[in-house]
Structure formats: C-alpha cells, structure tokens
Protein backbone atom coordinates (compact mmCIF):
# COMPACT_ATOMS: atom_id res chain seq x y z
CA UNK A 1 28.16 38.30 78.07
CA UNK A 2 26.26 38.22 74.97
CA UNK A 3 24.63 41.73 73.98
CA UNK A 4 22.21 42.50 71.24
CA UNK A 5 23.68 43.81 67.80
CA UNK A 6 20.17 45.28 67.15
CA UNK A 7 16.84 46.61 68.99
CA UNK A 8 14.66 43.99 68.89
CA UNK A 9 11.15 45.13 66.88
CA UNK A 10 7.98 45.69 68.46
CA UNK A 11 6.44 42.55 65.69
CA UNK A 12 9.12 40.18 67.34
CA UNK A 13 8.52 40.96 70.89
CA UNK A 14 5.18 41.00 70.77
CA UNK A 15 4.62 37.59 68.69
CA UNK A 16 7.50 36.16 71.51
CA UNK A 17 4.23 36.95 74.13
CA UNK A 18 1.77 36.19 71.86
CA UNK A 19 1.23 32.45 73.25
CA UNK A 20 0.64 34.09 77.00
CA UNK A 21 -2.36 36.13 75.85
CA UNK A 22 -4.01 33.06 74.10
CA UNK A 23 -5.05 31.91 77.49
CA UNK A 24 -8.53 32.22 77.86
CA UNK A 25 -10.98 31.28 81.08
CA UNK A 26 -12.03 27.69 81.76
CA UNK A 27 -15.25 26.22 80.31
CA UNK A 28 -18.42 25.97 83.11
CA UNK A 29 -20.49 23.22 82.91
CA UNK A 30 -23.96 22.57 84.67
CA UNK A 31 -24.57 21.15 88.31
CA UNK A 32 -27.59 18.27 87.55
CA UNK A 33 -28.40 18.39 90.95
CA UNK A 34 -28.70 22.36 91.63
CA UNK A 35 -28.31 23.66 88.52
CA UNK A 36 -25.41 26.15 89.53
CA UNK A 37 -22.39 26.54 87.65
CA UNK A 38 -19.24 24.49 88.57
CA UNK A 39 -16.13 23.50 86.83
CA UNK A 40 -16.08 20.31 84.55
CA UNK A 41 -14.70 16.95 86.43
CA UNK A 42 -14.97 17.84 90.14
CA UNK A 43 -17.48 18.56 92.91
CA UNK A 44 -19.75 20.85 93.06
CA UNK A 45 -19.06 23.45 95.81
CA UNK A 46 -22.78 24.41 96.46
CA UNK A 47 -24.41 21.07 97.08
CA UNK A 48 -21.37 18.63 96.98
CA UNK A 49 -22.43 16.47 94.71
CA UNK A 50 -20.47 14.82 91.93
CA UNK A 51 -21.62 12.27 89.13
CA UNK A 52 -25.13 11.46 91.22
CA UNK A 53 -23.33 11.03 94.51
CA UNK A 54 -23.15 13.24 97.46
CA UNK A 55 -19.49 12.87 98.19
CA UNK A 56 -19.43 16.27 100.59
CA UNK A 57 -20.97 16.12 103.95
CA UNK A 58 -22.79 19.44 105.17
C-alpha cells in the first residue's frame, strides 16, 4: 500500500479543493409574464408559463 513520505502542506491541500469552492449559485432571470424570478430555460413555477405559452395547467 502506498504511504506518504511527507505531510502534505496546507497550500497543496487546499489548492487540491480549490475548484469545489469556485461553485457559485445559478443566474435568475425574469418571468415576462409575472415578473417573478425563475431559473433561465424552463417554466416558470408561479404562473407556468414558458417562452409566451402556458404549458402548465392550474
């Protein structure tokens, strides 16, 4: 089993993780139709509409 010759630094570690904490919350955009917020590309979950349409039923 391979061991480790050395302790590996806190600088090496941490940059190793660095690409994990990069990730940051997905942009909002706009409903047209009731001006809520929603994610980009899908339908809105207040008034079901998406690109003009109602595509939800109540």
């Amino acid at each position: 089993m391979a061991v480790p010759k050395r302790k590996t630094s806190k600088a090496k570690r941490d940059s190793r993780r660095a690409p994990n904490m990069a990730k940051s919350a997905p942009g909002l955009s706009v409903c047209p139709h009731c001006h809520s917020t929603k994610l980009p590309h899908r339908v809105c979950p207040v008034c079901g509409y998406y690109n003009g349409k109602k595509v939800v039923a109540d």
